[in-house]
N, C-alpha and C. Protein backbone atom coordinates (compact mmCIF):
# COMPACT_ATOMS: atom_id res chain seq x y z
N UNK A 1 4.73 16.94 29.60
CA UNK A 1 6.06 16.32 29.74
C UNK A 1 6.10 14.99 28.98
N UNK A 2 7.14 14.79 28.39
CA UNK A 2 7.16 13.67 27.48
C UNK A 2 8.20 12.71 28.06
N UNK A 3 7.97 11.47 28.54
CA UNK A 3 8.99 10.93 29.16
C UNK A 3 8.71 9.41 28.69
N UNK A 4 10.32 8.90 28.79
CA UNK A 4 10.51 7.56 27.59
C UNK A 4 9.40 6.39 28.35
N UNK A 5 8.92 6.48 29.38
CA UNK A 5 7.61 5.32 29.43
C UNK A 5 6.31 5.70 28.38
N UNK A 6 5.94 6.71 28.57
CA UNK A 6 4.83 7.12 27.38
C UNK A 6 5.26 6.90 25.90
N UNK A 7 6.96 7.13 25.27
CA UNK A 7 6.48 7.09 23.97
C UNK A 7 6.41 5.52 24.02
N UNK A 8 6.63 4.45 24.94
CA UNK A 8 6.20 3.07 24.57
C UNK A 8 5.05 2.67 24.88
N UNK A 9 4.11 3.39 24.91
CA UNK A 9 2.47 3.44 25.44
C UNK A 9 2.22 2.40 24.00
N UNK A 10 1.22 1.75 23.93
CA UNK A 10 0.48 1.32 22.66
C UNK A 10 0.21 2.46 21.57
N UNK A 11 -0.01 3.26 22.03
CA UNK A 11 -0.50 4.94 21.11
C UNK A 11 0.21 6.11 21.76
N UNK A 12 1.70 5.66 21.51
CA UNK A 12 2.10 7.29 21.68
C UNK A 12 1.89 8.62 20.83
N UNK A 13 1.47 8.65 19.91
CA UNK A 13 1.35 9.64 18.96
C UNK A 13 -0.14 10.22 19.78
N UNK A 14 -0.49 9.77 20.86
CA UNK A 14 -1.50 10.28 21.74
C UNK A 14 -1.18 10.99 22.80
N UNK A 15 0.25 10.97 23.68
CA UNK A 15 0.81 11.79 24.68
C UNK A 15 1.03 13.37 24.44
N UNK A 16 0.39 13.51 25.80
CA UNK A 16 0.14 15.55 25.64
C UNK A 16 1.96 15.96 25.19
N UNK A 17 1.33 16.95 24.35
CA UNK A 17 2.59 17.46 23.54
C UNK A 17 3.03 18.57 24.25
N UNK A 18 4.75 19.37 24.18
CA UNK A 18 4.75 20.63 24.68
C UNK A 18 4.17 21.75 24.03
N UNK A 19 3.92 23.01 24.34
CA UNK A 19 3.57 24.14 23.79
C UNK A 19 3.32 24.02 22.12
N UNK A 20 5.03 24.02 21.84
CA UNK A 20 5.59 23.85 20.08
C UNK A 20 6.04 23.14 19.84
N UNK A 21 5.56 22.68 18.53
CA UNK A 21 6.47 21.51 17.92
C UNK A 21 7.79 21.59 17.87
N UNK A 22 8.65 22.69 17.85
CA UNK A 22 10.26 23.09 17.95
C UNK A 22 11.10 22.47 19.36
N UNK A 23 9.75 23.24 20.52
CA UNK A 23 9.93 22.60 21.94
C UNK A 23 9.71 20.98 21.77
N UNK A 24 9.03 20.81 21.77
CA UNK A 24 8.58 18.99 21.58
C UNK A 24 9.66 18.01 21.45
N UNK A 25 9.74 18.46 19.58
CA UNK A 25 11.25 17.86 19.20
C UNK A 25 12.44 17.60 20.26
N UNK A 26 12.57 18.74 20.58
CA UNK A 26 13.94 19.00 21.38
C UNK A 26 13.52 18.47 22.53
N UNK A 27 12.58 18.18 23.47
CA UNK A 27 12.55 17.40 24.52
C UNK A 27 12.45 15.83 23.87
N UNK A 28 12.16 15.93 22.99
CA UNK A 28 12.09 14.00 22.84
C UNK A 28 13.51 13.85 21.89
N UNK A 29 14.01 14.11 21.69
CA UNK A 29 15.73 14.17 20.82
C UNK A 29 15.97 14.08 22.60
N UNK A 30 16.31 14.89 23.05
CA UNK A 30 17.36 14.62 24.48
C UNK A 30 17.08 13.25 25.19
N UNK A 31 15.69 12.87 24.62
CA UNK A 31 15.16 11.36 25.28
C UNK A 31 15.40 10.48 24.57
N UNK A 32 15.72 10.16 23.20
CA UNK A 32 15.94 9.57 21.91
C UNK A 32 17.94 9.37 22.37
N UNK A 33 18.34 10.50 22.49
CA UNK A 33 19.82 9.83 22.44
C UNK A 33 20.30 9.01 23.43
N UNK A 34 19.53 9.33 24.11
CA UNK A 34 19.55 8.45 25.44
C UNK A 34 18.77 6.86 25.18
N UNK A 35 18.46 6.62 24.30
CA UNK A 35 17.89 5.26 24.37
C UNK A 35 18.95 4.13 23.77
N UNK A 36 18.47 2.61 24.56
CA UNK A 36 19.53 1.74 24.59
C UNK A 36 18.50 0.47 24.65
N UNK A 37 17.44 0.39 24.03
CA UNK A 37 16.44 -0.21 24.07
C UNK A 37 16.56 -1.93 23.07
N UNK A 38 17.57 -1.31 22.37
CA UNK A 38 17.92 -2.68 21.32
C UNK A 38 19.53 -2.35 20.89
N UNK A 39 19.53 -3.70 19.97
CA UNK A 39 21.64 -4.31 19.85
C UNK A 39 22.00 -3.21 18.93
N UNK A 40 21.52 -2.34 18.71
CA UNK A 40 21.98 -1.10 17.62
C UNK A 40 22.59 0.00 18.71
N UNK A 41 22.27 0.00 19.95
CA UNK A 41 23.00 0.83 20.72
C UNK A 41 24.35 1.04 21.05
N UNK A 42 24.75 -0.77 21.09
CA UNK A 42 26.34 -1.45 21.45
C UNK A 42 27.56 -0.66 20.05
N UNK A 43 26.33 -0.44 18.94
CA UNK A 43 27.52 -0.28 17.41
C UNK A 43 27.32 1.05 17.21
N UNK A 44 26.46 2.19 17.43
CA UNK A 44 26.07 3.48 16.63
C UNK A 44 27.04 4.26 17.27
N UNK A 45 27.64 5.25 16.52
CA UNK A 45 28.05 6.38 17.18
C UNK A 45 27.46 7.68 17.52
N UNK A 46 26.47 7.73 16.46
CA UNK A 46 25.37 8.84 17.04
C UNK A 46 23.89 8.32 16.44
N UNK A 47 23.01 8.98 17.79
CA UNK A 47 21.39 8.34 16.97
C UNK A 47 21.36 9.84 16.22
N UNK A 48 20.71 9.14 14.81
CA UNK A 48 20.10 10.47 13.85
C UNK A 48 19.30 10.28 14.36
N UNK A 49 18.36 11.43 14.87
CA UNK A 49 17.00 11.58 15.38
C UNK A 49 16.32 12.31 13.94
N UNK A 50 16.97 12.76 13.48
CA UNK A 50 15.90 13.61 12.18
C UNK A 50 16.14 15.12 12.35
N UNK A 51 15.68 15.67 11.33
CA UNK A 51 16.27 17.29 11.10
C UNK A 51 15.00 17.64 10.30
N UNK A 52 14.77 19.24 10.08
CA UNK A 52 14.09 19.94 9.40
C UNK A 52 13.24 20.78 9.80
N UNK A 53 12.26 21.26 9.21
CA UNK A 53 11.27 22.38 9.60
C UNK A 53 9.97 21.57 10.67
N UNK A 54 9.78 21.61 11.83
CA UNK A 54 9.32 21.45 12.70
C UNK A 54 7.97 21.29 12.25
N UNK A 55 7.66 22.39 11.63
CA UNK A 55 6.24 22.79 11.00
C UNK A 55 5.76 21.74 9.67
N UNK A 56 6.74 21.33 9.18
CA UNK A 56 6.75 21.00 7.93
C UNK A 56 5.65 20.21 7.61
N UNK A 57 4.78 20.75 6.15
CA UNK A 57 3.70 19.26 5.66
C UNK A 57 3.98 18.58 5.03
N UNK A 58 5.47 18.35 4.53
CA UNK A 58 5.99 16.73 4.33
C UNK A 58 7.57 16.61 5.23
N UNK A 59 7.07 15.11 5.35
CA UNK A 59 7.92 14.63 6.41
C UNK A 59 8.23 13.38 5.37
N UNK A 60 9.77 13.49 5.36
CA UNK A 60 10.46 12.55 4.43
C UNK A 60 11.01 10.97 5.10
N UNK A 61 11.25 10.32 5.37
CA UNK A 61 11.03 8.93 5.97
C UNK A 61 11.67 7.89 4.68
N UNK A 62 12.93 7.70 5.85
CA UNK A 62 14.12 6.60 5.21
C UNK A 62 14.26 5.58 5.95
N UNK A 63 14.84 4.63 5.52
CA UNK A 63 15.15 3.33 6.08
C UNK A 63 15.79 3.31 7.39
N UNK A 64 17.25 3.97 7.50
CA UNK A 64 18.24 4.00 8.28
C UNK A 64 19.35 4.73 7.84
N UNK A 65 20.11 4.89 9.09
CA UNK A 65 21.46 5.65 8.74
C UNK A 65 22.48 4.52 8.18
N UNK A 66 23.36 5.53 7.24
CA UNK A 66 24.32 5.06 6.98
C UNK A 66 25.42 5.27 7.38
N UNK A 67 26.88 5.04 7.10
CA UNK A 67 28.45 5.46 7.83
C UNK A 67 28.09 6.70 7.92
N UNK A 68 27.89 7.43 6.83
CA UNK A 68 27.93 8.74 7.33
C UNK A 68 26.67 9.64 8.00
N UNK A 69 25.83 9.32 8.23
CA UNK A 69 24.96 9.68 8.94
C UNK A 69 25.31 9.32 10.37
N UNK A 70 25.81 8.60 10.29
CA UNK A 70 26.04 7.74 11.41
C UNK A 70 27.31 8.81 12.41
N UNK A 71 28.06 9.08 11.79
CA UNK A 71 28.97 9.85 12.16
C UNK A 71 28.97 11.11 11.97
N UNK A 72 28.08 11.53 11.48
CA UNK A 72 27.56 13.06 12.00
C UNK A 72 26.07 13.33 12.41
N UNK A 73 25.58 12.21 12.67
CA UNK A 73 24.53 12.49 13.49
C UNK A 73 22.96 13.03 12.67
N UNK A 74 23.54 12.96 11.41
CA UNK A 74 22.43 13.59 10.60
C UNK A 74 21.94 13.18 9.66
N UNK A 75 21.13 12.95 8.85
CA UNK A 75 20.00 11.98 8.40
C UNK A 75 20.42 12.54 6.74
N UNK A 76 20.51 11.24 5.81
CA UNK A 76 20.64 11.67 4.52
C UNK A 76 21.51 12.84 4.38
N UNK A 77 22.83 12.63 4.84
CA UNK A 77 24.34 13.64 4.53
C UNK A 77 25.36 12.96 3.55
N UNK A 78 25.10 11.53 2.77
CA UNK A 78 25.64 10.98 2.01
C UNK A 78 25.45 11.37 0.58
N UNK A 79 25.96 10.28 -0.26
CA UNK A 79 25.68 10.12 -1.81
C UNK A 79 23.53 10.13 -1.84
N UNK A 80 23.67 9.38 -1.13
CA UNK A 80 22.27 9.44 -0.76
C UNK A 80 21.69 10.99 -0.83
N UNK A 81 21.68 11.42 0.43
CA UNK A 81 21.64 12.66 0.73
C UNK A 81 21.66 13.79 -0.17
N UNK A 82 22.85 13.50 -1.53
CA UNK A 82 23.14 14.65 -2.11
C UNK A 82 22.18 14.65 -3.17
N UNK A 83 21.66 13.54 -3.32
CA UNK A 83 20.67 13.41 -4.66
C UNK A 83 19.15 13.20 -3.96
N UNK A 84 18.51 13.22 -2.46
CA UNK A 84 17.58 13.83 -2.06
C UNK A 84 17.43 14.86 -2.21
N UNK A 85 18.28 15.58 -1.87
CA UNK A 85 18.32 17.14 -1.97
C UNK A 85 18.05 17.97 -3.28
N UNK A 86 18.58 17.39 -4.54
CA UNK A 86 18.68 17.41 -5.80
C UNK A 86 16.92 16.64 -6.15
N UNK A 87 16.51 16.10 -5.67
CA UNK A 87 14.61 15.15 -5.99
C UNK A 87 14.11 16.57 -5.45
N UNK A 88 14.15 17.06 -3.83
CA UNK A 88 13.12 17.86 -3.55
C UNK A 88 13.27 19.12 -4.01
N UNK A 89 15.02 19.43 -4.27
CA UNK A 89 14.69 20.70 -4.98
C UNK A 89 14.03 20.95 -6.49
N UNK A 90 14.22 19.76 -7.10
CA UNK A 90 13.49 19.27 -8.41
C UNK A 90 12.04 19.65 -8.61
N UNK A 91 11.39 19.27 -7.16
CA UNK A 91 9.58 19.57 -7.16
C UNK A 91 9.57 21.02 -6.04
N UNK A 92 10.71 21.98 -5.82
CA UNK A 92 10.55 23.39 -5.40
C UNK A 92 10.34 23.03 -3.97
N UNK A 93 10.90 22.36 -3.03
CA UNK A 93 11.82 22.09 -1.88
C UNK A 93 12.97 22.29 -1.22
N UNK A 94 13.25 23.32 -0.97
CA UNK A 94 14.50 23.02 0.13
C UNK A 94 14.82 22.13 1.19
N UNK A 95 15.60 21.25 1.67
CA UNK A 95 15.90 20.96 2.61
C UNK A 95 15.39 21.30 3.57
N UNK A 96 15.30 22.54 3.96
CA UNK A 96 14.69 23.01 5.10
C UNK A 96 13.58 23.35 5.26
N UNK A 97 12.82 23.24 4.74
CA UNK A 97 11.32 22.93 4.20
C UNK A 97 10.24 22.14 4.90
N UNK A 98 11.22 20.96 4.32
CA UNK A 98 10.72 19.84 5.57
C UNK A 98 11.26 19.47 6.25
N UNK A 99 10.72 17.68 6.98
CA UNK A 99 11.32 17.21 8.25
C UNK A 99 11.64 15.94 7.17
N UNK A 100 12.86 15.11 7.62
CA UNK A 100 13.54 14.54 7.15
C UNK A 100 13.96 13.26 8.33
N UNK A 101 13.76 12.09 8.30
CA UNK A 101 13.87 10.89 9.60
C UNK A 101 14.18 9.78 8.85
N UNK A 102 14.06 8.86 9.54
CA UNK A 102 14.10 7.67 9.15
C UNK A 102 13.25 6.49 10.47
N UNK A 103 13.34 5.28 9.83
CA UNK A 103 12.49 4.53 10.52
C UNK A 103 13.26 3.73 11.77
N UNK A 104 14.37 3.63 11.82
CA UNK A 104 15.09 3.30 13.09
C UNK A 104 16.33 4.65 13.06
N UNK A 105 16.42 4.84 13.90
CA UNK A 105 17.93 6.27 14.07
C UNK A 105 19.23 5.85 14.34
N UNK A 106 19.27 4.66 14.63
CA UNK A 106 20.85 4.30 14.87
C UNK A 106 21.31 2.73 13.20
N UNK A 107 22.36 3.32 13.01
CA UNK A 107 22.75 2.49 12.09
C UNK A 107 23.29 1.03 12.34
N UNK A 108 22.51 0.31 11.22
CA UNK A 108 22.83 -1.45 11.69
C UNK A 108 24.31 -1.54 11.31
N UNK A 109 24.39 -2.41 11.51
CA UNK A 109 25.62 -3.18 10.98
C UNK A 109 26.18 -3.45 9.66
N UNK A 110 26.90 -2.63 8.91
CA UNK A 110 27.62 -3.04 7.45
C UNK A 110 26.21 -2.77 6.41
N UNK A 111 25.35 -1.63 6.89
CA UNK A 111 24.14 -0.96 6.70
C UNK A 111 22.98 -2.09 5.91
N UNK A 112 23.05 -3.09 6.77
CA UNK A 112 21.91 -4.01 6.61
C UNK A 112 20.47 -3.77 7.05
N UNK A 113 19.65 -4.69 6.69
CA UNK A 113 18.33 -3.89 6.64
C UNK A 113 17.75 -4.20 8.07
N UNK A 114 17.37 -2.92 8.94
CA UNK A 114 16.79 -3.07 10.27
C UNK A 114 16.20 -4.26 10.62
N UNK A 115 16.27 -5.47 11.67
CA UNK A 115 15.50 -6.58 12.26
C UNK A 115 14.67 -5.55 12.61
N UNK A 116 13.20 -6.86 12.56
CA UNK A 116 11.69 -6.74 13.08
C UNK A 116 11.55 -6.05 14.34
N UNK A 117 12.39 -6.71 15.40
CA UNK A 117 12.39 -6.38 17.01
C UNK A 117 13.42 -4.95 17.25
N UNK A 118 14.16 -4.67 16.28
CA UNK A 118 15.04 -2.99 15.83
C UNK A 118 13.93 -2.35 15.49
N UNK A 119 12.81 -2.34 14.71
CA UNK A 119 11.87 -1.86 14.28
C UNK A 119 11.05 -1.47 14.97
N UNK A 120 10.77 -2.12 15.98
CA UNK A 120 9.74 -2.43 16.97
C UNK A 120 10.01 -1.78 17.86
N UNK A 121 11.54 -1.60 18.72
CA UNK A 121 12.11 -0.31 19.50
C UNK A 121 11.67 1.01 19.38
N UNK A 122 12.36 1.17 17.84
CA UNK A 122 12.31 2.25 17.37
C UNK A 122 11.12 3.06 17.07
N UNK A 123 10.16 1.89 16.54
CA UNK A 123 9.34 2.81 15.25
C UNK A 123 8.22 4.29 16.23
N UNK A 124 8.01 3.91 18.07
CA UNK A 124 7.52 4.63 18.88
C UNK A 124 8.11 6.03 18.87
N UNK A 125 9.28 6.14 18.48
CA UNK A 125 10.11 7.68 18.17
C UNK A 125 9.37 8.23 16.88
N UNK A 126 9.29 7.48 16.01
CA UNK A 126 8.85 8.30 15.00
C UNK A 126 7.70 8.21 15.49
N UNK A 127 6.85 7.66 15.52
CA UNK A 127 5.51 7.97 15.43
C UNK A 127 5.28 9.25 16.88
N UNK A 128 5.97 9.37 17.62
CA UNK A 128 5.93 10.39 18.39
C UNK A 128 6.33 11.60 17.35
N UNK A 129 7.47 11.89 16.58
CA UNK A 129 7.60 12.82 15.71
C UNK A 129 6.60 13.25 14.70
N UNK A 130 5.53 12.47 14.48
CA UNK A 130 4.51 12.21 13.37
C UNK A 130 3.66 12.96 14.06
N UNK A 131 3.46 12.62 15.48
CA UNK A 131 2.26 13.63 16.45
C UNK A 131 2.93 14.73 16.79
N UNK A 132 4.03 14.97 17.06
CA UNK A 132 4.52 16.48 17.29
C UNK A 132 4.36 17.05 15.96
N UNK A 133 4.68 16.87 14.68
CA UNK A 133 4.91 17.86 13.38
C UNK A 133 3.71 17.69 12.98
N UNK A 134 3.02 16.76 13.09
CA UNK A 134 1.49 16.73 12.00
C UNK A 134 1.33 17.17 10.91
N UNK A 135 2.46 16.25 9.80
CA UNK A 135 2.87 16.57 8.39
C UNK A 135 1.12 16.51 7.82
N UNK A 136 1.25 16.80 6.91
CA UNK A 136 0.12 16.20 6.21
C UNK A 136 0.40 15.59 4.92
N UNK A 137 1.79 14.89 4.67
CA UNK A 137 2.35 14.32 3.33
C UNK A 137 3.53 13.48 3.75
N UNK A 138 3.31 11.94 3.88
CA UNK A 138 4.47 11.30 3.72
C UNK A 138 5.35 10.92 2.68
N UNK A 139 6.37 11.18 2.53
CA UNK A 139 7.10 10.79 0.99
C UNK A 139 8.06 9.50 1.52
N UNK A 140 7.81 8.30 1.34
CA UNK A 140 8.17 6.76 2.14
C UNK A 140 8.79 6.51 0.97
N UNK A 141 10.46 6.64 1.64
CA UNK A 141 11.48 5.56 0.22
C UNK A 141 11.92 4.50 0.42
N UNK A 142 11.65 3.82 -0.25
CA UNK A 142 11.98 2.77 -0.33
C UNK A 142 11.00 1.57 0.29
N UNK A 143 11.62 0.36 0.08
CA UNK A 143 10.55 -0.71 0.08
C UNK A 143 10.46 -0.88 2.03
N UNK A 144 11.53 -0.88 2.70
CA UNK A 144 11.38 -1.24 4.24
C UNK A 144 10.80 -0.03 4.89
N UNK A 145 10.89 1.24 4.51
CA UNK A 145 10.03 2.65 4.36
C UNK A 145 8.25 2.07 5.01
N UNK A 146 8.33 1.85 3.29
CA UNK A 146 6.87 1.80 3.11
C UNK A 146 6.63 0.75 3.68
N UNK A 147 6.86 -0.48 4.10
CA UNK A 147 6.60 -1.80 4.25
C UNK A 147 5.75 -1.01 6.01
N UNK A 148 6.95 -0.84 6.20
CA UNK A 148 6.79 -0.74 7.98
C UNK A 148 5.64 0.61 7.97
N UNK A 149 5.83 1.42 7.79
CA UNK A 149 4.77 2.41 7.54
C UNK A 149 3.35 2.19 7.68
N UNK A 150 3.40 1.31 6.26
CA UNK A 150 1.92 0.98 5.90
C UNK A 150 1.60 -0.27 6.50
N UNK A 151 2.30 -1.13 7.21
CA UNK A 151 2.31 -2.12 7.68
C UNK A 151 1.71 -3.40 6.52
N UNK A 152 2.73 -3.57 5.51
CA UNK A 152 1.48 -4.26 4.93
C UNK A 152 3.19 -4.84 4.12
N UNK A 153 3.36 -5.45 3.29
CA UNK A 153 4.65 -6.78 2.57
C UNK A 153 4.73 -6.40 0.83
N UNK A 154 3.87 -5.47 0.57
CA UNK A 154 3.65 -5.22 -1.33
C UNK A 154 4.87 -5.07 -1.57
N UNK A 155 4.90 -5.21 -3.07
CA UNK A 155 5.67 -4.78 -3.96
C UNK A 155 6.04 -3.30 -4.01
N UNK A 156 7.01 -2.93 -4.54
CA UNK A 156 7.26 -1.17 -4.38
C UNK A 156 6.13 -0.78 -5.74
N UNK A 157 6.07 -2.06 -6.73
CA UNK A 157 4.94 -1.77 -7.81
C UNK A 157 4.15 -1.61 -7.89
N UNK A 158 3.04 -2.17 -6.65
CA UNK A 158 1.95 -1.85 -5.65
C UNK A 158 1.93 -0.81 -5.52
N UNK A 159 2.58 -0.37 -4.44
CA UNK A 159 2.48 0.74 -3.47
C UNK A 159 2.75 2.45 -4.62
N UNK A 160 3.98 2.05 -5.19
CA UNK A 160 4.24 3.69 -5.87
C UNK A 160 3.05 3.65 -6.80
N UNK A 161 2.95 5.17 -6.97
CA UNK A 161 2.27 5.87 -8.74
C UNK A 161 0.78 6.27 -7.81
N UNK A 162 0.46 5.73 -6.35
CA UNK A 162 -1.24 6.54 -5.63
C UNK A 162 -0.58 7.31 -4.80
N UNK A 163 -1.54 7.87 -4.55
CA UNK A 163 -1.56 8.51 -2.89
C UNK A 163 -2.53 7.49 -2.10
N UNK A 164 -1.42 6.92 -0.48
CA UNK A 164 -2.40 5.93 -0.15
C UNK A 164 -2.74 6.75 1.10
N UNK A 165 -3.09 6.06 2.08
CA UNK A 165 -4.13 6.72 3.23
C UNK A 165 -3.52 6.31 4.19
N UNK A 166 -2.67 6.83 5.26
CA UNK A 166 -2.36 5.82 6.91
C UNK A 166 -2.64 6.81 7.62
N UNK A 167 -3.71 6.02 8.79
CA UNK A 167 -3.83 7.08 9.67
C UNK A 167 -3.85 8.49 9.73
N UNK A 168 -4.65 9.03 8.69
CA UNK A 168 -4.14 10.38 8.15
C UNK A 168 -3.69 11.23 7.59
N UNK A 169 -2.23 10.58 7.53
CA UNK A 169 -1.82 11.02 6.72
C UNK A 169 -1.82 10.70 5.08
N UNK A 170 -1.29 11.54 4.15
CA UNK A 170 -1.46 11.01 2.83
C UNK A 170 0.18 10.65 2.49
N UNK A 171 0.35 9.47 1.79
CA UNK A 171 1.60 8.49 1.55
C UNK A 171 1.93 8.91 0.48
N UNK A 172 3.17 8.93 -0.01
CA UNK A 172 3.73 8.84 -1.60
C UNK A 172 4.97 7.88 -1.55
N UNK A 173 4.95 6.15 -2.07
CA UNK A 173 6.06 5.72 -1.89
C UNK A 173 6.69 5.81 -3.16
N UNK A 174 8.17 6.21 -2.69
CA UNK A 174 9.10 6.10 -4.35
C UNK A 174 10.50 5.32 -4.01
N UNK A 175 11.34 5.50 -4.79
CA UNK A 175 12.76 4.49 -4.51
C UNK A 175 13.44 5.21 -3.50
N UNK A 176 14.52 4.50 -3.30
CA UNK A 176 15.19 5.22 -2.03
C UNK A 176 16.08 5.53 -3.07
N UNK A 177 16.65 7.10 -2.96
CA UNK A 177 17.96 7.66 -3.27
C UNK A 177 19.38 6.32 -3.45
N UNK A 178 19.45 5.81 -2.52
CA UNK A 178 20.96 4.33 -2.75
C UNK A 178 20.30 3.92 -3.89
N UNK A 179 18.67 3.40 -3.86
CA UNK A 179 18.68 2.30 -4.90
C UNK A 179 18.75 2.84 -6.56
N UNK A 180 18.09 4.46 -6.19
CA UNK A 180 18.74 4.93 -7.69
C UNK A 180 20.08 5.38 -8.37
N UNK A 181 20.64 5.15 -7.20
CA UNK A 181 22.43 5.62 -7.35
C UNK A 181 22.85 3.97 -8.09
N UNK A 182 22.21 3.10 -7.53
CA UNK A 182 22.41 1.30 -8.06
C UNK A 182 21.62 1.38 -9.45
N UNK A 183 20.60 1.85 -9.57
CA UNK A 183 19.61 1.64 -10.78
C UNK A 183 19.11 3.13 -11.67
N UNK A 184 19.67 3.76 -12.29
CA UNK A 184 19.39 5.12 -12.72
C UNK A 184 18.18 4.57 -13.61
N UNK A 185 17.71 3.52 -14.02
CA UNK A 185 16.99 3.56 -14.62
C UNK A 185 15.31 3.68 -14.38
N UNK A 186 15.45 3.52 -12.62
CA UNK A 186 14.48 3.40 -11.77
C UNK A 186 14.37 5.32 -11.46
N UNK A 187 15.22 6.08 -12.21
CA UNK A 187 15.20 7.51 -11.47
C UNK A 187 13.81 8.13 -12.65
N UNK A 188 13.32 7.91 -13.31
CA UNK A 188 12.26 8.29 -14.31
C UNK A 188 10.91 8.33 -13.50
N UNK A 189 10.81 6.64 -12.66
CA UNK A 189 9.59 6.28 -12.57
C UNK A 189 9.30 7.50 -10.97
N UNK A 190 10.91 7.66 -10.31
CA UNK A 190 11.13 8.64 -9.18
C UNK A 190 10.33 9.93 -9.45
N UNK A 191 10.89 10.22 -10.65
CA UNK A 191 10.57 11.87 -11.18
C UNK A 191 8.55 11.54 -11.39
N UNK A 192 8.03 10.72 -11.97
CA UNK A 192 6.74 10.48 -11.96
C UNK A 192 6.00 10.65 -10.31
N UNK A 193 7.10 9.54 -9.26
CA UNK A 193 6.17 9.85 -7.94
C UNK A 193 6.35 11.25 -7.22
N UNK A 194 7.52 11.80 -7.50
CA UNK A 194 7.34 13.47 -6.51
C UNK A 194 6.77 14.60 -7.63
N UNK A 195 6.70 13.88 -8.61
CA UNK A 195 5.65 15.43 -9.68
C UNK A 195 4.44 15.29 -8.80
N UNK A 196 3.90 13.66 -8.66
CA UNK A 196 2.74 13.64 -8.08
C UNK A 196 2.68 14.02 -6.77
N UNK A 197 3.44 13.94 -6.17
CA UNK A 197 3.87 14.29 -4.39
C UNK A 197 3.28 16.11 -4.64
N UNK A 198 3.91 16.84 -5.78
CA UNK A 198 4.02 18.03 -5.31
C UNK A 198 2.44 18.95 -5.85
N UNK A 199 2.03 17.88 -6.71
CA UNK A 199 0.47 18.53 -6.80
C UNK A 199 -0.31 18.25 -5.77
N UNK A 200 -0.09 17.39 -5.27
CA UNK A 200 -0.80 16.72 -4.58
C UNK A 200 -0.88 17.73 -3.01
N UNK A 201 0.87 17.67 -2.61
CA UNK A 201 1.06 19.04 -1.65
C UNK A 201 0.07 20.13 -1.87
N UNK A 202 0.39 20.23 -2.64
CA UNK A 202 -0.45 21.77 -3.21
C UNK A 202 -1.97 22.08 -3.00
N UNK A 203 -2.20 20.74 -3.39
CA UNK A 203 -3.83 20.62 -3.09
C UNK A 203 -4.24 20.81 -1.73
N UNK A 204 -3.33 19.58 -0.53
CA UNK A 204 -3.28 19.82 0.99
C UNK A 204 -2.59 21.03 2.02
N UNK A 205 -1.82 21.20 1.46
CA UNK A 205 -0.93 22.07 2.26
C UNK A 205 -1.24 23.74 1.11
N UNK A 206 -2.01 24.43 0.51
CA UNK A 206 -2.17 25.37 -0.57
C UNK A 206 -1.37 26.53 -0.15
N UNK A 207 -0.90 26.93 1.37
CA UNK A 207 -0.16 28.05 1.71
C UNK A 207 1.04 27.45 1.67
N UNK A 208 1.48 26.71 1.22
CA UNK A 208 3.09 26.16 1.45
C UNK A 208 3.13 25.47 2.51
């Protein structure tokens, strides 16, 4: 049984899981919309909890919702969204493929970048989702992505072009979808980090 005192344990990604990861999800989503833990509760109209293949060995990881995520409840359904979809089908991805989240689920304000103590609410949901799916490939966009992730302040110049190491899993940071809709010129160095994302898959995940 998964209940909202455990995922704020120090190590929730350690609480006994249900049966399936399908089951799992769906008991911690009914516990997730229900949370009111920080000032993002007073403004959201729906928490995105995240979508995708339960099973999935990459798990995609965004900043936050935007208006429209926000109002349908679903993670990367924007301009954003339409040109994720267009990256993973690029390296032979569907949508439904993988699992798809973000690092806080309810949208800030005039889509500003999540506070520390918003972060700090939140980030126990995902990392509970991280122990239910047990991706074996993070693809981290963007700089507040990766920052919080890896716990560490680099440059996105740092961090993109390796595969780094957290806890297990293996990292790939690249731009966030908004910032290449702002900067097309940053969409080249994009196409460089998921070529590498998808050999790299291949190597870990070899049955798909």
């Amino acid at each position: 049984m998964i209940t909202q005192e455990s995922l704020f344990d120090p190590a929730p990604e350690e609480a006994a899981q249900p049966n399936s990861p399908l089951e799992g999800l769906g008991e911690l989503c009914r516990i997730t919309v229900e949370c009111r833990k920080c000032r993002l509760a007073q403004t959201r109209k729906n928490v995105v909890f995240g979508e995708g293949n339960p099973q999935a060995g990459l798990f995609v990881i965004g900043e936050a919702p935007g208006a429209d995520e926000d109002a349908q409840g679903r993670p990367f359904v924007g301009r954003s969204g339409q040109l994720l979809d267009k990256i993973l089908l690029a390296i032979g991805f569907e949508r439904q493929d993988v699992y798809i989240g973000n690092i806080i689920k309810c949208r800030p304000p005039e889509n500003r970048n999540p506070l520390a103590d918003e972060i700090d609410c939140c980030k126990p949901w995902l990392m509970q989702q991280l122990g239910i799916i047990k991706p074996k490939v993070l693809l981290l966009l963007g700089k507040v992505a990766a920052n919080t992730i890896l716990e560490n302040t680099q440059s996105m110049g740092l961090m993109r072009g390796r595969i780094i190491k957290w806890k297990g899993f293996d990292c790939v940071v690249t731009y966030h979808p908004a910032a290449l809709l702002r900067n097309p010129n940053w969409k080249r160095l994009c196409w460089e980090d998921v070529q590498m994302l998808r050999a790299h898959y291949d190597k870990v995940c070899p049955n798909g």
